[in-house]
C-alpha atoms as a PDB file:
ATOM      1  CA  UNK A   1       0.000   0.000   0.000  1.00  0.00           C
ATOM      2  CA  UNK A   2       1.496   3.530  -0.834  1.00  0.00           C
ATOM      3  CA  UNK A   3      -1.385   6.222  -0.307  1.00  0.00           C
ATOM      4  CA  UNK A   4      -1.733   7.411   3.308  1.00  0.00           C
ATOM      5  CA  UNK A   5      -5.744   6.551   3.806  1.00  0.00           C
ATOM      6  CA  UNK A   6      -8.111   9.507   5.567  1.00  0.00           C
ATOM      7  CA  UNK A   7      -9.116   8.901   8.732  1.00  0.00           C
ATOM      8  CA  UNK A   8     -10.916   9.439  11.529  1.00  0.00           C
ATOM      9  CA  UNK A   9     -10.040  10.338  15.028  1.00  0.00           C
ATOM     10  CA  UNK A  10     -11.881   8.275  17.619  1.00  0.00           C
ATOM     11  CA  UNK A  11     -10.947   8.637  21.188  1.00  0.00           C
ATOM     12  CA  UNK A  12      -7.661   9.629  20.508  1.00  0.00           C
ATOM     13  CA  UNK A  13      -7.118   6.902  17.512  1.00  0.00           C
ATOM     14  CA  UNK A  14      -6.913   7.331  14.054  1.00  0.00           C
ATOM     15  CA  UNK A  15      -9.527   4.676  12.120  1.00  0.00           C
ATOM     16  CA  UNK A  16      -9.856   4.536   8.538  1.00  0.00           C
ATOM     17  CA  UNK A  17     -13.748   4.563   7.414  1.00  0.00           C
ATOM     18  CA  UNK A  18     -14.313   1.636   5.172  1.00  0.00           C
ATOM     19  CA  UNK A  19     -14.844   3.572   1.771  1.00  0.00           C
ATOM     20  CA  UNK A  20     -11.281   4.584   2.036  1.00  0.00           C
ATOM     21  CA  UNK A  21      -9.546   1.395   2.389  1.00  0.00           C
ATOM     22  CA  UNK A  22     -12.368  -0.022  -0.697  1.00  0.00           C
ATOM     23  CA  UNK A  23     -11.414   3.357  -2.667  1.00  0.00           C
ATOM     24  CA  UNK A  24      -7.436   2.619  -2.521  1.00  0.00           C
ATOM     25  CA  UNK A  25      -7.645  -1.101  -2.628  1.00  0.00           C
ATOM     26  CA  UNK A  26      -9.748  -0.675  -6.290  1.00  0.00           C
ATOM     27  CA  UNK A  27      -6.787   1.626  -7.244  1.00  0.00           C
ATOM     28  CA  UNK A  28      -4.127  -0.593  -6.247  1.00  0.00           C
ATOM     29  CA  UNK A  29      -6.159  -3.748  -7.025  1.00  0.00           C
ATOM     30  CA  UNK A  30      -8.433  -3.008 -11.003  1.00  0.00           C
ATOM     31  CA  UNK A  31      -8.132  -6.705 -10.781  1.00  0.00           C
ATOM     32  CA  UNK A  32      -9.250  -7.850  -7.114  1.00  0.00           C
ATOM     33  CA  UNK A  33     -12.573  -9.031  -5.962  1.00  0.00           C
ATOM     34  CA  UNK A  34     -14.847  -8.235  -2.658  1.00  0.00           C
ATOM     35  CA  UNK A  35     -17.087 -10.618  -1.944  1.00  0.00           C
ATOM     36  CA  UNK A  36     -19.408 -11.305   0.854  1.00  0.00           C
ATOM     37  CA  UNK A  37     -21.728 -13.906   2.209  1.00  0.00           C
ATOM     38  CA  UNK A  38     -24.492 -13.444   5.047  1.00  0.00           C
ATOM     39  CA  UNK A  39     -25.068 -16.619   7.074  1.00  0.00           C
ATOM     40  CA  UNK A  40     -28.222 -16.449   9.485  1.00  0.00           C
ATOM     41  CA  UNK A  41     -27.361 -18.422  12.755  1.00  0.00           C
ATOM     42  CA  UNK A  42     -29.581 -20.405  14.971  1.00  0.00           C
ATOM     43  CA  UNK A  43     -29.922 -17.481  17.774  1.00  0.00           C
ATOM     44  CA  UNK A  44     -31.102 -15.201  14.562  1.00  0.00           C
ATOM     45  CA  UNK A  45     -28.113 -12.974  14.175  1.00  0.00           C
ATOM     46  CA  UNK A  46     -26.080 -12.455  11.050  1.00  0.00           C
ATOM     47  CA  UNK A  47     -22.952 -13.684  10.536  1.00  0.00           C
ATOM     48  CA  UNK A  48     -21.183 -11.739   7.591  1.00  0.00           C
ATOM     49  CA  UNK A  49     -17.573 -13.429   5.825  1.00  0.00           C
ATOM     50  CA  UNK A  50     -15.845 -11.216   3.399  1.00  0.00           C
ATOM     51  CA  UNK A  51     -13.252 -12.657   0.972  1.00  0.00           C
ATOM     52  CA  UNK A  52     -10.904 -10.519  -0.520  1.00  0.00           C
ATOM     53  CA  UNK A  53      -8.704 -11.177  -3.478  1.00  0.00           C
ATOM     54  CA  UNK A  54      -5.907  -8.775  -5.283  1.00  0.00           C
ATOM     55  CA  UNK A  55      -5.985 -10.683  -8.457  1.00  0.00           C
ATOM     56  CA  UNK A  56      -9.099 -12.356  -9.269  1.00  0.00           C
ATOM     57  CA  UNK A  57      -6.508 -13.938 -12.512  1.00  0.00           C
ATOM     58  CA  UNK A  58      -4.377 -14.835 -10.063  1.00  0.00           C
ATOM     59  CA  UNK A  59      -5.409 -16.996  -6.524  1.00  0.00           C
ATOM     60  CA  UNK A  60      -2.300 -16.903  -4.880  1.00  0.00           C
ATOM     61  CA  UNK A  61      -2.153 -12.713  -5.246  1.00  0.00           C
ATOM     62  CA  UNK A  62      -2.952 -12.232  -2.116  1.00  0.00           C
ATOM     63  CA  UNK A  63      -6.168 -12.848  -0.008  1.00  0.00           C
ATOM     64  CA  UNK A  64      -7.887 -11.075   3.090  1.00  0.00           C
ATOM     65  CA  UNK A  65     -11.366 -12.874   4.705  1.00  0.00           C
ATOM     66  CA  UNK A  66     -13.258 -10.688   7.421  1.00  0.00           C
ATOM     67  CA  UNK A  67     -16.224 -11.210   9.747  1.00  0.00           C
ATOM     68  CA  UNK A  68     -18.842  -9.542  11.547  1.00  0.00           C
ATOM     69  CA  UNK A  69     -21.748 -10.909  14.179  1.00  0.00           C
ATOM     70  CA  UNK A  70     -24.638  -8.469  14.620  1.00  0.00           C
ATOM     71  CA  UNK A  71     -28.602  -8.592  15.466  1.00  0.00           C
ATOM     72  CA  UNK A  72     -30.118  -7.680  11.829  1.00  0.00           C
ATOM     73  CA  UNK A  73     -32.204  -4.836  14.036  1.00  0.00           C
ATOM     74  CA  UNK A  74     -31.853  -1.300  13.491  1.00  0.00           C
ATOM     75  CA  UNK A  75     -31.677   1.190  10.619  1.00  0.00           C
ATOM     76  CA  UNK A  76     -29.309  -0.401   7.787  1.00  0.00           C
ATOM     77  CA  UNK A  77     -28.139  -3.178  10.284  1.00  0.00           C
ATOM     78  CA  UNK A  78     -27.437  -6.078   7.444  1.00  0.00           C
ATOM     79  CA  UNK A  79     -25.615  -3.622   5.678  1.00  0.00           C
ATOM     80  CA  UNK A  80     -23.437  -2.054   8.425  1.00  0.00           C
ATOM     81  CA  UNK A  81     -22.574  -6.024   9.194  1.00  0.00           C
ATOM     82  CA  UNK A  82     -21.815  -6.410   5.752  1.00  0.00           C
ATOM     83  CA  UNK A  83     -19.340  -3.055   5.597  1.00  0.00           C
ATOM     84  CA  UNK A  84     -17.408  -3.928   8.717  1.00  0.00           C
ATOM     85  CA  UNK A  85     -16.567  -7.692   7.361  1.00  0.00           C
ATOM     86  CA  UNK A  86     -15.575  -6.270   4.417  1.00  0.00           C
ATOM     87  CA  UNK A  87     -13.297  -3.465   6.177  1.00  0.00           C
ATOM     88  CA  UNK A  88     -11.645  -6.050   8.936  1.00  0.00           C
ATOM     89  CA  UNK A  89     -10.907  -7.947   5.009  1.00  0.00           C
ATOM     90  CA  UNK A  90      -9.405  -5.122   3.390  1.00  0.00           C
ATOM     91  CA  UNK A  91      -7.341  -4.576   6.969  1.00  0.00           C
ATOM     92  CA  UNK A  92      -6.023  -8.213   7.001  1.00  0.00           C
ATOM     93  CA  UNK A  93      -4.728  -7.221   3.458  1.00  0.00           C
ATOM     94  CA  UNK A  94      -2.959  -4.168   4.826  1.00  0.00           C
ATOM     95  CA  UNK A  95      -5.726  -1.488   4.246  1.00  0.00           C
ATOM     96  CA  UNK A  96      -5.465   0.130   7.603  1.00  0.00           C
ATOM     97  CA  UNK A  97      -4.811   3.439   9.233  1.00  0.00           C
ATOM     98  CA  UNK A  98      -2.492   3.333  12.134  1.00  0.00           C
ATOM     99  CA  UNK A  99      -2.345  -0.376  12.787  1.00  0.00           C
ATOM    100  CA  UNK A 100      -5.944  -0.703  13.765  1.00  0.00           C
ATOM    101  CA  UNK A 101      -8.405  -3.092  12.202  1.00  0.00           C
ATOM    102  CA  UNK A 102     -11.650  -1.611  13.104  1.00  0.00           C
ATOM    103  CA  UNK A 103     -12.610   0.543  10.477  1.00  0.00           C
ATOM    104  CA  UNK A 104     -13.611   4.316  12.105  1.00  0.00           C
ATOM    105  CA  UNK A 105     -18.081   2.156  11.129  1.00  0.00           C
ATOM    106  CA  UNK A 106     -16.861  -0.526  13.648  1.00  0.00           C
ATOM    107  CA  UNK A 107     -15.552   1.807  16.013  1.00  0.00           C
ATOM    108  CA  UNK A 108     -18.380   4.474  16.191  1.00  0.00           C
ATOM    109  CA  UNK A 109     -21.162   2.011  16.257  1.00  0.00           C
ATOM    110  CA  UNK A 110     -19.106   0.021  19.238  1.00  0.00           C
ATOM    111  CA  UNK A 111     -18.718   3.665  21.097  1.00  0.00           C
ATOM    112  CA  UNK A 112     -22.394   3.951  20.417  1.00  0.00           C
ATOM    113  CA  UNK A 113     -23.303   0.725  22.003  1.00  0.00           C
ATOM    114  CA  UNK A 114     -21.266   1.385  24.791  1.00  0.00           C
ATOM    115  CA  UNK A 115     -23.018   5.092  25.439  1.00  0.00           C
ATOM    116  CA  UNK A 116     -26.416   3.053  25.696  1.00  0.00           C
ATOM    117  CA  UNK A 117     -25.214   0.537  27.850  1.00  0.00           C
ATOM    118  CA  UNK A 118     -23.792   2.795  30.061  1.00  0.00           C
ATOM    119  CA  UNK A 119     -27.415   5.079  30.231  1.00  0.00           C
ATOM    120  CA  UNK A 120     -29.323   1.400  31.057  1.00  0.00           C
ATOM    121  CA  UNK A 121     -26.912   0.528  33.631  1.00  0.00           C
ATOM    122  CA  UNK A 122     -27.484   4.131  34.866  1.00  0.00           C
ATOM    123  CA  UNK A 123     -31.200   3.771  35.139  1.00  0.00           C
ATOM    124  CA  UNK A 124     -30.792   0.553  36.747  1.00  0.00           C
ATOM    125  CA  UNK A 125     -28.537   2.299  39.634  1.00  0.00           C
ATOM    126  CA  UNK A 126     -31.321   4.973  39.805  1.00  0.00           C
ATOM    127  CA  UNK A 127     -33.661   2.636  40.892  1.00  0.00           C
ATOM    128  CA  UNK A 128     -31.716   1.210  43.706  1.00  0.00           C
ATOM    129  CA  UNK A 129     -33.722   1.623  46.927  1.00  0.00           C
ATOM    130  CA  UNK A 130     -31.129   0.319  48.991  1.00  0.00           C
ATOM    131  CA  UNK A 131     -27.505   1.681  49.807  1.00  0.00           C
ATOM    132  CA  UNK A 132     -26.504  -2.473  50.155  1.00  0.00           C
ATOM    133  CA  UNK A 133     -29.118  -3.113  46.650  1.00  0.00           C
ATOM    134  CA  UNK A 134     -26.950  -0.263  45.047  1.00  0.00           C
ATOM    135  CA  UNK A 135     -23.684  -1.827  46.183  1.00  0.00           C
ATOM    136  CA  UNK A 136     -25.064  -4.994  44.556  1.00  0.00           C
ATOM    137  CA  UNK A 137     -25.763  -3.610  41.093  1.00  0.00           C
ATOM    138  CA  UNK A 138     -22.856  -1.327  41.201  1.00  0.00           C
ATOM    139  CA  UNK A 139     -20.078  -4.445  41.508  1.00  0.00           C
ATOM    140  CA  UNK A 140     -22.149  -6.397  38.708  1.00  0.00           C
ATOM    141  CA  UNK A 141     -21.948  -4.552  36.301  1.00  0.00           C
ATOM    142  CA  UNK A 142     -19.479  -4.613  33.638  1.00  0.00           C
ATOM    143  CA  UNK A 143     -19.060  -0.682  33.408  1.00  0.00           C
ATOM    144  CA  UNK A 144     -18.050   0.075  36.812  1.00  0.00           C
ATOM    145  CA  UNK A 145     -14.832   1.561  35.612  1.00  0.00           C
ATOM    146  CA  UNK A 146     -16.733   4.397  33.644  1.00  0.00           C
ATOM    147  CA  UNK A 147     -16.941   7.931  35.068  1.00  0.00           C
ATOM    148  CA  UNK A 148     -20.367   8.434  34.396  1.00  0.00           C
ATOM    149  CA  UNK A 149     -21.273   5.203  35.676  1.00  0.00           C
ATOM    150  CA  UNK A 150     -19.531   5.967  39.373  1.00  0.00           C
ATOM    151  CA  UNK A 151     -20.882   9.774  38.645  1.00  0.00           C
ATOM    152  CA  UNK A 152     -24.152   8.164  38.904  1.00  0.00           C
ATOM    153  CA  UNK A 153     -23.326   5.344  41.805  1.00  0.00           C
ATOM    154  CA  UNK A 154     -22.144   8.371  43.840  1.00  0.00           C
ATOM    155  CA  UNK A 155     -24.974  10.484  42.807  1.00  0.00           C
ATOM    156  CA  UNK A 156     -27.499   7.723  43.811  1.00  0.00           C
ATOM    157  CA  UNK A 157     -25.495   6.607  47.424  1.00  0.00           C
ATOM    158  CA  UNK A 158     -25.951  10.730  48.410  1.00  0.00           C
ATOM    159  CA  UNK A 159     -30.115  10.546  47.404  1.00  0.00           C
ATOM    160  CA  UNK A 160     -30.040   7.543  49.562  1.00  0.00           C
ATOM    161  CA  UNK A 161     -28.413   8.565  52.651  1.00  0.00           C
ATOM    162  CA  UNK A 162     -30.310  11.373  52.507  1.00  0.00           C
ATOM    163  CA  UNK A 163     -33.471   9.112  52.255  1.00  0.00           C
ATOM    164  CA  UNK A 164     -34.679   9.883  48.755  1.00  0.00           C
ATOM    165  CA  UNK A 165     -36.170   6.790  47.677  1.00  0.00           C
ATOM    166  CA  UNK A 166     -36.114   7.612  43.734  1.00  0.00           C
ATOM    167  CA  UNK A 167     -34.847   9.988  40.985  1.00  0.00           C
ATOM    168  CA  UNK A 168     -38.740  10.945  40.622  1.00  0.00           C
ATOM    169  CA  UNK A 169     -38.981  12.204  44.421  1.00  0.00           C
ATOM    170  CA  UNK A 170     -36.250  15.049  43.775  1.00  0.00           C
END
């Protein structure tokens, strides 16, 4: 690969969006072939394989293969599946900013996920009625490391001691 690709910054890493690594690789690659396959598994989600090829002439140009897992729900779900398989390909192939696979798709819709598990686990510590049924939430969850999450925890422990029984009662 010789171009530099664009990227996007994401927490502080640079992530290549998936039209830019497609855009060089047809450059580099007149010749090479995408392809992708969706397989529907037995708990309903998609399973998308991409196989990528330098030289469709020639087999042993060079290949890439990439996968994504996903719930088909959501705006343009099968298709964002279908993108990030094809961008983890193009980055086994070299097609990569900065060292990082995820494509800057991947990345953003993984940050997004993580922003609306961190508001459910949020409302779930909001409901605590307990100090001890707070304590019990709090060290179960799997996003007790994140600032907003012990923003909230602490938040929560002060309504309690002070006897407020939920967010609604403030």
């Amino acid at each position: 690969m010789t171009k530099q690709l664009k990227t996007v910054n994401l927490q502080g890493k640079e992530y290549a969006q998936v039209s830019e690594r497609i855009k060089l690789f047809r450059e580099e690659c007149p010749n090479g072939l995408i392809e992708t396959k969706p397989t529907i598994q037995e708990d309903g989600q998609i399973l998308f394989s991409a196989r990528i090829l330098k030289n469709k002439a020639k087999p042993t140009s060079g290949e890439g293969t990439g996968h994504a897992l996903g719930k088909n729900s959501g705006q343009k779900a099968f298709e964002k599946l279908e993108t990030i398989a094809v961008g983890r390909a193009l980055a086994m192939l070299g097609y990569m900013a900065s060292g990082e696979v995820a494509s800057s798709e991947e990345m953003q819709e993984f940050l997004d996920y993580k922003d609306q598990r961190i508001e459910e686990v949020i409302d779930i510590l909001n409901a605590a009625q307990t100090i001890d049924e707070l304590r019990d939430l709090f060290l179960t969850t799997d996003l007790m490391a994140e600032k907003k999450v012990i923003e909230a925890k602490d938040k929560r422990k002060e309504e309690l001691q002070k006897g407020v029984k939920t967010n609604e009662a403030n």
